[in-house]
N, C-alpha and C. Protein backbone atom coordinates (compact mmCIF):
# COMPACT_ATOMS: atom_id res chain seq x y z
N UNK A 1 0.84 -1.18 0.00
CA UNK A 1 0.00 0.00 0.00
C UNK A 1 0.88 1.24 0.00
N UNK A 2 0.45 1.67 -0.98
CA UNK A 2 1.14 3.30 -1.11
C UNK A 2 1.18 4.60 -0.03
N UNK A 3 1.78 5.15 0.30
CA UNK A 3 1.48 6.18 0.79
C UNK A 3 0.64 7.52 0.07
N UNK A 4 -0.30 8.14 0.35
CA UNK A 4 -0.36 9.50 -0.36
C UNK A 4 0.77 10.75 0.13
N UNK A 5 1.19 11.31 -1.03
CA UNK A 5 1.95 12.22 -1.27
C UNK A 5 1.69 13.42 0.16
N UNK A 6 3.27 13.64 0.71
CA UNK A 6 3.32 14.71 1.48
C UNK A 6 2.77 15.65 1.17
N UNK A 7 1.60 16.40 2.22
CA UNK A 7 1.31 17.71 1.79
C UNK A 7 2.72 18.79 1.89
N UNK A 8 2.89 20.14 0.96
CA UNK A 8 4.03 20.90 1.75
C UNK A 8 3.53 21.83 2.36
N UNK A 9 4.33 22.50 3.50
CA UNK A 9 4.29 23.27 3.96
C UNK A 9 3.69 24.67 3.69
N UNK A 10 2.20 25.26 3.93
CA UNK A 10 2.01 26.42 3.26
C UNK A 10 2.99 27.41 3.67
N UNK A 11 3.18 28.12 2.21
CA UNK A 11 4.45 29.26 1.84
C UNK A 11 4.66 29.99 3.30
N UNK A 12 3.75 30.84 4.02
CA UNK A 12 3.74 31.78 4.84
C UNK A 12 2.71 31.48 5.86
N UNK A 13 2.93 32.06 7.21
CA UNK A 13 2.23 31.99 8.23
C UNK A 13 0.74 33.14 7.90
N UNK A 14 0.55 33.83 6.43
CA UNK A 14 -0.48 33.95 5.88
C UNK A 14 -1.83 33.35 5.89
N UNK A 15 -2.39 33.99 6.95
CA UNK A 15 -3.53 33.32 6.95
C UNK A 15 -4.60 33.20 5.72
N UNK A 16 -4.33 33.99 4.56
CA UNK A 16 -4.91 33.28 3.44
C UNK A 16 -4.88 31.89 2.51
N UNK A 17 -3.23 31.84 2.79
CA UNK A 17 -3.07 30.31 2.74
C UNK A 17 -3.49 29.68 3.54
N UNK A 18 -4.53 29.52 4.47
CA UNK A 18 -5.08 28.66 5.07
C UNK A 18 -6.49 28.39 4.34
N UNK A 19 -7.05 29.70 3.65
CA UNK A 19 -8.42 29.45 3.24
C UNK A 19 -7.85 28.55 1.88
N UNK A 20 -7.18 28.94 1.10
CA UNK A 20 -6.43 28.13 -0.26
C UNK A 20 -6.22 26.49 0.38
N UNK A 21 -5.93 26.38 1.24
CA UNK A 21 -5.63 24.81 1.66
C UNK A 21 -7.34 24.09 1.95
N UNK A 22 -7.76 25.08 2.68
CA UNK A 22 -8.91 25.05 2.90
C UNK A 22 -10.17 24.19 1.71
N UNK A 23 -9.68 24.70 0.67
CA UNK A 23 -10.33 24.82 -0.74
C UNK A 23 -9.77 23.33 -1.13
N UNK A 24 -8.85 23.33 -1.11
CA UNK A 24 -8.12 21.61 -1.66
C UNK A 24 -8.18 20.29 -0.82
N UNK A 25 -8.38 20.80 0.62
CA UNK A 25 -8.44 19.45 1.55
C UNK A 25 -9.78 19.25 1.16
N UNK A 26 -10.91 20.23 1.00
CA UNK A 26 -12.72 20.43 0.82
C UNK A 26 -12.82 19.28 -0.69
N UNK A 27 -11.67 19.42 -1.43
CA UNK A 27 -12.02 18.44 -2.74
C UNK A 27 -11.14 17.42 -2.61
N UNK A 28 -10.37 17.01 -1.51
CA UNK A 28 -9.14 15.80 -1.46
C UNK A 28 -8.31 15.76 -2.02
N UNK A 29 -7.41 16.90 -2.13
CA UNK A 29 -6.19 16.98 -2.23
C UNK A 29 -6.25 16.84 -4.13
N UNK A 30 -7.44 16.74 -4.58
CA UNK A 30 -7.49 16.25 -6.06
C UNK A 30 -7.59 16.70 -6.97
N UNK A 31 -6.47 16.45 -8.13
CA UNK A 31 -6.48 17.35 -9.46
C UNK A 31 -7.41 17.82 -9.81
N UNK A 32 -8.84 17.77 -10.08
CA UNK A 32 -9.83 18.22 -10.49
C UNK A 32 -10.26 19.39 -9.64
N UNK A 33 -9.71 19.80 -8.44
CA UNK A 33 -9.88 21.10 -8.36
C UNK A 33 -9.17 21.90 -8.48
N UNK A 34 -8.30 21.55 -9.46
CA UNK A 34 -7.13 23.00 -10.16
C UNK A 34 -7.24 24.26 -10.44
N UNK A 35 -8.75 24.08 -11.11
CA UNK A 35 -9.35 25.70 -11.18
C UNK A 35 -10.14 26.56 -10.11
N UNK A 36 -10.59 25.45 -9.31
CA UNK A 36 -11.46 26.25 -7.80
C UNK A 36 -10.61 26.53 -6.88
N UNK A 37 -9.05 25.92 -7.09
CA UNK A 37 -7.84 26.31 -6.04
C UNK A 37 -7.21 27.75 -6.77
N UNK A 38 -7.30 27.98 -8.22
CA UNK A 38 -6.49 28.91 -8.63
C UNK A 38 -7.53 29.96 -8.09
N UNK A 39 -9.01 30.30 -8.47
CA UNK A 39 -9.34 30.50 -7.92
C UNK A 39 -9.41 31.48 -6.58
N UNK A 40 -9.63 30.50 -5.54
CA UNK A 40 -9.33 30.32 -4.03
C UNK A 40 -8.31 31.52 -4.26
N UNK A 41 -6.95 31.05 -4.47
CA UNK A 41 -5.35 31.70 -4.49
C UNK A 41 -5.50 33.34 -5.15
N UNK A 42 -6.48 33.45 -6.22
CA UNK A 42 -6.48 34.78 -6.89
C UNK A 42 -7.15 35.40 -6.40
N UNK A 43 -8.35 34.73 -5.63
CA UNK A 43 -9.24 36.03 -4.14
C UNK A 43 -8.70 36.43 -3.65
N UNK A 44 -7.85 35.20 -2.69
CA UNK A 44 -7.37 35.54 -1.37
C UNK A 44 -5.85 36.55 -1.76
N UNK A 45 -5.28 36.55 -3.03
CA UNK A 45 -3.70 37.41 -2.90
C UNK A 45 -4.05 38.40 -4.68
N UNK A 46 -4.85 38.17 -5.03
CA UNK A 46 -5.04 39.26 -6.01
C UNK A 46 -4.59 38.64 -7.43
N UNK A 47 -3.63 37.52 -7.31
CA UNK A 47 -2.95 37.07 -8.70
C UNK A 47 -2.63 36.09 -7.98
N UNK A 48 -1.93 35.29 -9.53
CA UNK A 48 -1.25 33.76 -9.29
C UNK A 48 -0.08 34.43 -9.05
N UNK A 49 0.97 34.25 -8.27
CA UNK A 49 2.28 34.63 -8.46
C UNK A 49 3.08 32.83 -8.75
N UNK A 50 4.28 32.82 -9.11
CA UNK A 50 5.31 31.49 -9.07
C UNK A 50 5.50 30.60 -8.01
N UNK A 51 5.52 31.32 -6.60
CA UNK A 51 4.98 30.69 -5.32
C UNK A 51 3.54 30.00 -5.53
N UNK A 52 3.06 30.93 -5.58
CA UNK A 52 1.34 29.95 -5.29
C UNK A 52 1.04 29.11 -6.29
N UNK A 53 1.49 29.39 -7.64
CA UNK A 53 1.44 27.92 -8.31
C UNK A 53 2.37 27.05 -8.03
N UNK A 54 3.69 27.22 -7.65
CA UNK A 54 4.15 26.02 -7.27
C UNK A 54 3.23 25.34 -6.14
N UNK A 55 2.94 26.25 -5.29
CA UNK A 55 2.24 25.43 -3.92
C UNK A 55 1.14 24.23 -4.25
N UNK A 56 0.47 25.19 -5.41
CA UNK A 56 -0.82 24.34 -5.94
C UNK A 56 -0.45 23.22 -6.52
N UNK A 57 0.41 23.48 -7.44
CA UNK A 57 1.02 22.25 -8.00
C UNK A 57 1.73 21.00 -6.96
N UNK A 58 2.40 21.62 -6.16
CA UNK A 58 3.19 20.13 -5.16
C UNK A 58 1.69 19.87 -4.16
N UNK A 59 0.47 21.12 -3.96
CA UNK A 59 -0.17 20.05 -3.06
C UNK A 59 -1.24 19.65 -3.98
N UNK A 60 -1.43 19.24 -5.25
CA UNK A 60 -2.71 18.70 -5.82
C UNK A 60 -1.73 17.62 -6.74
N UNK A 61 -0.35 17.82 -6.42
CA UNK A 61 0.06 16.33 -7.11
C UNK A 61 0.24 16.76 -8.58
N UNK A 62 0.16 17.77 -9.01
CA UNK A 62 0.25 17.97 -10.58
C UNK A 62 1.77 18.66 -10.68
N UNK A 63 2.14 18.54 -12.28
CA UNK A 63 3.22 19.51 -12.75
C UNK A 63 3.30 20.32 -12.82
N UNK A 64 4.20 21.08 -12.34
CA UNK A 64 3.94 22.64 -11.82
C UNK A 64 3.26 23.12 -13.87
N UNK A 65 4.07 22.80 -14.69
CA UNK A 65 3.51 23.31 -16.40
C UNK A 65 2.00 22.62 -16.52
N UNK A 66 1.32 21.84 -16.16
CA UNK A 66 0.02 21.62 -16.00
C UNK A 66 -0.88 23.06 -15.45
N UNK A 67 -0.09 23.48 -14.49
CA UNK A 67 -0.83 24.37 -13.21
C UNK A 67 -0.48 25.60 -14.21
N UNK A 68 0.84 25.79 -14.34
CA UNK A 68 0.74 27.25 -15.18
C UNK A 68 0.24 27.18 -16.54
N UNK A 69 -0.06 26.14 -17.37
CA UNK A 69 -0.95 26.21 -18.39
C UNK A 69 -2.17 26.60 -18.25
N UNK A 70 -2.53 26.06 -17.38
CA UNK A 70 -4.53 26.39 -16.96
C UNK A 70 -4.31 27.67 -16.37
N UNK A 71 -3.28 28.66 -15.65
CA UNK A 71 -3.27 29.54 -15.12
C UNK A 71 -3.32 30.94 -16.64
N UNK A 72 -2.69 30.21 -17.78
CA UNK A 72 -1.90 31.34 -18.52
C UNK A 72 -3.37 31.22 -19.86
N UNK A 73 -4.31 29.82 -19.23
CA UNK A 73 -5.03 29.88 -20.89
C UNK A 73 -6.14 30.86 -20.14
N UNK A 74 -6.51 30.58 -19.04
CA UNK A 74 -7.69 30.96 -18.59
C UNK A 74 -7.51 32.53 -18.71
N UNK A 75 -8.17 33.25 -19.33
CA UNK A 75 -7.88 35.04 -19.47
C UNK A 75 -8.53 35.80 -17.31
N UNK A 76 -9.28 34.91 -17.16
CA UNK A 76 -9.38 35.24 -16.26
C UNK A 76 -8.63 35.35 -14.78
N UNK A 77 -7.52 34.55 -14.90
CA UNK A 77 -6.05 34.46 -14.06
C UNK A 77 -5.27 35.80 -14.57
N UNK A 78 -4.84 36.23 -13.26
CA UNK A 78 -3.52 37.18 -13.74
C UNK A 78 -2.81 36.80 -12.87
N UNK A 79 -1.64 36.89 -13.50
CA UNK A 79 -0.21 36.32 -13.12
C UNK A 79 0.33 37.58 -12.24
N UNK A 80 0.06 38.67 -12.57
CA UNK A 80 0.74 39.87 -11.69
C UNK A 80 -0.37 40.85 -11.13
N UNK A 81 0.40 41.41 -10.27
CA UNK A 81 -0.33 42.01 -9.42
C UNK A 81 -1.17 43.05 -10.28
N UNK A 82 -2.44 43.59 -9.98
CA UNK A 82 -3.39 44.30 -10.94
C UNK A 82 -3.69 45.76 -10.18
N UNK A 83 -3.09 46.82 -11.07
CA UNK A 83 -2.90 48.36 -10.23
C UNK A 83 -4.64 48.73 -9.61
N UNK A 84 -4.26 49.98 -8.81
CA UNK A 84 -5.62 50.59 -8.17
C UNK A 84 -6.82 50.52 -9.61
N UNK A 85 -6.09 51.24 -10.48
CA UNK A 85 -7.29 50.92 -11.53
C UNK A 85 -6.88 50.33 -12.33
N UNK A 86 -8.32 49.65 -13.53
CA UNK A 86 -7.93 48.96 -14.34
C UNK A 86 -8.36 49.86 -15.54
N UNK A 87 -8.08 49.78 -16.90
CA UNK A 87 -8.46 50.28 -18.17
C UNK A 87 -8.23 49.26 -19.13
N UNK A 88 -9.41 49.10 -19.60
CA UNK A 88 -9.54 48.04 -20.71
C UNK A 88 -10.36 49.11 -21.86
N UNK A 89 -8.85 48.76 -23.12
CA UNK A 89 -9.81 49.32 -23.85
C UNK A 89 -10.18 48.13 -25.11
N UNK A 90 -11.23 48.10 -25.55
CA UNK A 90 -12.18 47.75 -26.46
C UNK A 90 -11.29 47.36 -27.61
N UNK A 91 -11.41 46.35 -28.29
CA UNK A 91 -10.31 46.02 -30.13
C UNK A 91 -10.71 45.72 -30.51
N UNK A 92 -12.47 45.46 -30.51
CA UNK A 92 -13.44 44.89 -31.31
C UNK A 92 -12.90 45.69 -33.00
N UNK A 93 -13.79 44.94 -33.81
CA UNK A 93 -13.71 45.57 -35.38
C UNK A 93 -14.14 47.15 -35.44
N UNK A 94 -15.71 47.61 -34.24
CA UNK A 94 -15.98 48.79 -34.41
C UNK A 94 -14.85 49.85 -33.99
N UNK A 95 -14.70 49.15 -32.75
CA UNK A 95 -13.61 50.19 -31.96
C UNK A 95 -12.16 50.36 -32.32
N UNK A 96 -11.78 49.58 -33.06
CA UNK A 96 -10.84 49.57 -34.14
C UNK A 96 -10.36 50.64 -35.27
N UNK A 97 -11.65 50.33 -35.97
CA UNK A 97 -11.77 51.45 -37.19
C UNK A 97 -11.75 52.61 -36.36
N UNK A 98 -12.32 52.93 -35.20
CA UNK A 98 -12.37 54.23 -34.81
C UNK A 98 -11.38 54.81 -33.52
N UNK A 99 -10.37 54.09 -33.71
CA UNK A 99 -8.85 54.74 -33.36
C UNK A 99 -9.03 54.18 -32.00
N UNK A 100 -9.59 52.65 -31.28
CA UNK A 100 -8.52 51.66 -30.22
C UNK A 100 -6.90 51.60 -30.53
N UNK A 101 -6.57 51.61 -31.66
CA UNK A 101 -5.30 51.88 -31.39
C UNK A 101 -4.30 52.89 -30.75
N UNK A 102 -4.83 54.14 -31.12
CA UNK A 102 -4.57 54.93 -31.11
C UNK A 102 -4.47 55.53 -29.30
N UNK A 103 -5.62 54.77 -28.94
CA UNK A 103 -5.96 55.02 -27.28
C UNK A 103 -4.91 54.20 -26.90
N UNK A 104 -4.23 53.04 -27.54
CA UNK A 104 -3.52 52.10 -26.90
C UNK A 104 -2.12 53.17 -26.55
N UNK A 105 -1.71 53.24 -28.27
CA UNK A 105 -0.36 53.95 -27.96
C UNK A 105 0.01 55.46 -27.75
N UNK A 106 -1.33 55.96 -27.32
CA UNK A 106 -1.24 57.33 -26.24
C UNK A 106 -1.30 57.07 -24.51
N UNK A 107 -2.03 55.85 -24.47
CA UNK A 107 -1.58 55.71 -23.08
C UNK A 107 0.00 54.70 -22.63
N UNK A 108 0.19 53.82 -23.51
CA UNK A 108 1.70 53.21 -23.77
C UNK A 108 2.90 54.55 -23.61
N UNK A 109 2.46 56.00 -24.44
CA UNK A 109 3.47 56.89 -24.33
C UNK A 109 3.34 57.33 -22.89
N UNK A 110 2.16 57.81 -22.87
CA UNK A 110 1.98 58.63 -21.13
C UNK A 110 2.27 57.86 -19.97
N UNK A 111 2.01 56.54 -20.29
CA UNK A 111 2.02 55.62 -18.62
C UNK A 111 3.21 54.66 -18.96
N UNK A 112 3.98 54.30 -20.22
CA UNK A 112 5.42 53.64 -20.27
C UNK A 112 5.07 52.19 -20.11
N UNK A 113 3.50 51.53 -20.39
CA UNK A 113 3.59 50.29 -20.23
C UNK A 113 2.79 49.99 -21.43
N UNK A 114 2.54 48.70 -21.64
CA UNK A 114 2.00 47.86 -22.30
C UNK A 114 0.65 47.26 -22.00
N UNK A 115 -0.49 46.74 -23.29
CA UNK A 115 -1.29 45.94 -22.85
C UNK A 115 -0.88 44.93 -21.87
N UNK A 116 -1.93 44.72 -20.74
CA UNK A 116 -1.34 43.48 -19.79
C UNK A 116 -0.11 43.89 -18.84
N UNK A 117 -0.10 45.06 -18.71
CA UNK A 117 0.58 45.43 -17.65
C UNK A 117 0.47 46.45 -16.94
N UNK A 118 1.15 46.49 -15.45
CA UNK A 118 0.53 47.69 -14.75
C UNK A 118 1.75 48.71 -14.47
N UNK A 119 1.36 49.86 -13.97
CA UNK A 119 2.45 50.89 -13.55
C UNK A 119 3.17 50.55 -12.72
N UNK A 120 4.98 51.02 -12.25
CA UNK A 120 5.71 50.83 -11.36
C UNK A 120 4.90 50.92 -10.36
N UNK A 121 4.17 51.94 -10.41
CA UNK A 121 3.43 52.86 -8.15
C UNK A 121 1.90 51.55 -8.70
N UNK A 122 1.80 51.02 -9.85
CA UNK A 122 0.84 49.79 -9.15
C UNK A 122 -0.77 50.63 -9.12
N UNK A 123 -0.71 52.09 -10.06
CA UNK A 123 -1.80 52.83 -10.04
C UNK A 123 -2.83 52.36 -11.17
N UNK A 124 -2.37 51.86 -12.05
CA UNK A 124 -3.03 51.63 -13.46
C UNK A 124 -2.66 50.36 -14.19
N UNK A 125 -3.47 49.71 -14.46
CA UNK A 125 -3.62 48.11 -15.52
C UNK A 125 -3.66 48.62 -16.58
N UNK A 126 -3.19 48.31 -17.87
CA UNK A 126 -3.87 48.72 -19.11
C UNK A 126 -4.00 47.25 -19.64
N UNK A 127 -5.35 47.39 -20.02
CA UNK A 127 -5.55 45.97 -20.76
C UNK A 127 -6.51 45.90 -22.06
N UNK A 128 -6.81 44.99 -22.80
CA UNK A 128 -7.43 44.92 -23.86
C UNK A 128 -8.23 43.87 -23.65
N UNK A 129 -9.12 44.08 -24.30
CA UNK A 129 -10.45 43.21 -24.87
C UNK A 129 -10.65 42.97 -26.07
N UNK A 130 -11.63 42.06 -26.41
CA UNK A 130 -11.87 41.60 -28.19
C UNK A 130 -13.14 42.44 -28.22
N UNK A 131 -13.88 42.84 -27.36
CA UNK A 131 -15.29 43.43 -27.50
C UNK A 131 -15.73 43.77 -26.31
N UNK A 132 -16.54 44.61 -25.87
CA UNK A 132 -17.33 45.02 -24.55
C UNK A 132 -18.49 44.69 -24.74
N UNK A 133 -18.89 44.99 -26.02
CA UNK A 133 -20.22 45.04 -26.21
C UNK A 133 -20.86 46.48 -26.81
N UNK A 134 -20.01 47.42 -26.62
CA UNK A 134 -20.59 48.95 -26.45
C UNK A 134 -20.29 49.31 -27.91
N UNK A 135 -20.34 48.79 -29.09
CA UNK A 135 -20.17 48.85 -30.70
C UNK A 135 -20.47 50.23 -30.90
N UNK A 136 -21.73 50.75 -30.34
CA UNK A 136 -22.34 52.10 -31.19
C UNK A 136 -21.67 53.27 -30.29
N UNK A 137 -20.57 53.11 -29.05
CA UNK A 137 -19.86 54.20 -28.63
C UNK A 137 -18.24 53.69 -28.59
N UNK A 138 -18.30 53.23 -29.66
CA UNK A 138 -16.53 52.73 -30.59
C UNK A 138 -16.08 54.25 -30.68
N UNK A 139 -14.85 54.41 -29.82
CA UNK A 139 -13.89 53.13 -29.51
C UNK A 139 -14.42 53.30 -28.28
N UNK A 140 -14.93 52.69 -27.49
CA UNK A 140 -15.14 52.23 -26.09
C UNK A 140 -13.86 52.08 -25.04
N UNK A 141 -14.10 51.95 -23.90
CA UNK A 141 -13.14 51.86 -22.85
C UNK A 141 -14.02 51.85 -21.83
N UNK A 142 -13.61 50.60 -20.73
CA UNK A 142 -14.15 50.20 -19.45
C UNK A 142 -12.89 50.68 -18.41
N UNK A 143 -13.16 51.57 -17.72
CA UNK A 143 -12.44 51.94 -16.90
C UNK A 143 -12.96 51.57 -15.17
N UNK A 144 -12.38 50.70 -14.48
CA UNK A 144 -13.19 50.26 -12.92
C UNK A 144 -14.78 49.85 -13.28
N UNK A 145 -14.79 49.37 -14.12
CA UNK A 145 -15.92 48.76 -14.73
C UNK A 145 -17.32 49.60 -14.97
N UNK A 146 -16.82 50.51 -15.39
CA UNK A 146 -17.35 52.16 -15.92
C UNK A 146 -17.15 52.11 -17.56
N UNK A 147 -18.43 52.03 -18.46
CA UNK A 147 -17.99 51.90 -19.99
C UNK A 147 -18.00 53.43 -19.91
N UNK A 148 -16.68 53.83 -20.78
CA UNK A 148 -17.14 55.21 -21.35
C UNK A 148 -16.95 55.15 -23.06
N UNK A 149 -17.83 55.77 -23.61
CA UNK A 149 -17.67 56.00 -24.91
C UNK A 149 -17.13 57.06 -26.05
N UNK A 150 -16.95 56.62 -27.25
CA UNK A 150 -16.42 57.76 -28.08
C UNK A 150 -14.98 58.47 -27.50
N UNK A 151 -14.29 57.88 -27.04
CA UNK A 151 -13.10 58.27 -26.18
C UNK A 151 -11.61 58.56 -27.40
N UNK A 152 -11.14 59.79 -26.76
CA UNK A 152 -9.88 60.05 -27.47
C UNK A 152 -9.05 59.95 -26.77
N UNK A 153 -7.91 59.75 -27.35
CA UNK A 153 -6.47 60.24 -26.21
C UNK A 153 -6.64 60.89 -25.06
N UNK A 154 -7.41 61.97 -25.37
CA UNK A 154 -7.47 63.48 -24.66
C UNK A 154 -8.17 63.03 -23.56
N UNK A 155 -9.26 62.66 -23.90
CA UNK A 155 -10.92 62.19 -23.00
C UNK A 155 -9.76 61.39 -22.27
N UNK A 156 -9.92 60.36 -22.34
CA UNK A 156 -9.25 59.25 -21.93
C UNK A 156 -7.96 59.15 -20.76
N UNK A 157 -7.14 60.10 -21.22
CA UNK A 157 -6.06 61.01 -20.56
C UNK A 157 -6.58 61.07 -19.64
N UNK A 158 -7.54 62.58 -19.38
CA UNK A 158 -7.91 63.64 -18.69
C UNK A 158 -8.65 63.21 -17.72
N UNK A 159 -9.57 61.89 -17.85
CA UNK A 159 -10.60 61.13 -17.07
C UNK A 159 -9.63 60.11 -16.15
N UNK A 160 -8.87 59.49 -16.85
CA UNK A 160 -7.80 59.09 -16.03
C UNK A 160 -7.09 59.91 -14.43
N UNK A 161 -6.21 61.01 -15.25
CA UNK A 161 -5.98 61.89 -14.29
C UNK A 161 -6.79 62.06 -13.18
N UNK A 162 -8.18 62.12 -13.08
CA UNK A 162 -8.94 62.68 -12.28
C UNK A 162 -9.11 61.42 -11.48
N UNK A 163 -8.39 60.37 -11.86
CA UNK A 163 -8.70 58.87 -10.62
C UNK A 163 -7.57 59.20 -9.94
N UNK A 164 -6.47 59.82 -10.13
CA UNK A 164 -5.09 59.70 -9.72
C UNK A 164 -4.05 58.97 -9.91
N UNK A 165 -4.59 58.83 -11.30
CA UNK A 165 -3.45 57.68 -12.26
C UNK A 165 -2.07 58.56 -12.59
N UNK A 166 -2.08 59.98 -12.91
CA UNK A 166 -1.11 60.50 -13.70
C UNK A 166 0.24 59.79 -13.09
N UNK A 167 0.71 59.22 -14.23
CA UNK A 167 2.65 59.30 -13.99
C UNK A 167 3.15 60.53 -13.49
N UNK A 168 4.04 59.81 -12.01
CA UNK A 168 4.85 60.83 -11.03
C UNK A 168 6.42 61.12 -12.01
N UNK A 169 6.50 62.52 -11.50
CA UNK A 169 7.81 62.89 -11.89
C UNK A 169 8.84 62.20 -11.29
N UNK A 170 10.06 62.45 -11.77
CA UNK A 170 10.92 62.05 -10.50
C UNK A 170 11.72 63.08 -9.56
């Protein structure tokens, strides 16, 4: 008779890793709750970080590349930490033709990051979508889950600013 596999040690005396363990002893330690543990892990700390999938991975018995596959397909996992606000703008076909790009690489110049990433101070996400839904106020943008429409650089900018996003000098 086999033994079952050592649980390890949760990472930190973090009491959120207790609700995350919580979540996996509740399904027996068993692969099939890979996604209600990632889950669990992205309530309780905001993102997957390399720690918490390893954890998931050595305590559900899987390969840690199993765990970060389902972490990296699912759009709904983020791997890094996600700033005070978020901005998603719109890349549907409407919002397209009517200058989503353009919103992309005016805020890329002003804030120095990329789709899928957030500011150094951790103030702003910029992210993209395939569609919102909001076609007839292309180019759209969901800002803290606020659609605004018909948005320019400028708009977009200026509405920003007023959350307390602007990039600090040095």
């Amino acid at each position: 008779m086999t033994q079952p596999p050592a649980r390890p040690p949760l990472p930190s005396d973090d009491k959120r890793w207790k609700l995350v363990n919580a979540t996996m002893r509740r399904h027996g330690y068993a692969g099939h709750a890979l996604i209600e543990t990632l889950h669990s892990v992205q309530n309780a700390f905001g993102y997957l970080d390399d720690i918490a999938l390893r954890f998931v991975a050595a305590s559900l018995d899987l390969p840690v590349s199993k765990v970060f596959g389902v972490a990296t397909f699912y759009h709904i996992f983020q791997l890094k930490p996600k700033g005070a606000h978020r901005c998603v703008i719109c890349t549907g076909t409407a919002c397209y033709i009517k200058g989503a790009n353009s919103l992309i690489a005016g805020l890329q110049a002003q804030y120095g990051i990329n789709p899928g990433e957030t500011t150094a101070d951790d103030r702003l996400s910029l992210l993209t979508a395939r569609c919102v839904g909001a076609c007839g106020l292309a180019p759209a943008v969901v800002v803290d889950g606020e659609v605004l429409g018909k948005q320019t650089v400028t708009t977009l900018a200026t509405y920003l600013d007023t959350l307390g996003t602007a990039p600090q000098s040095a």
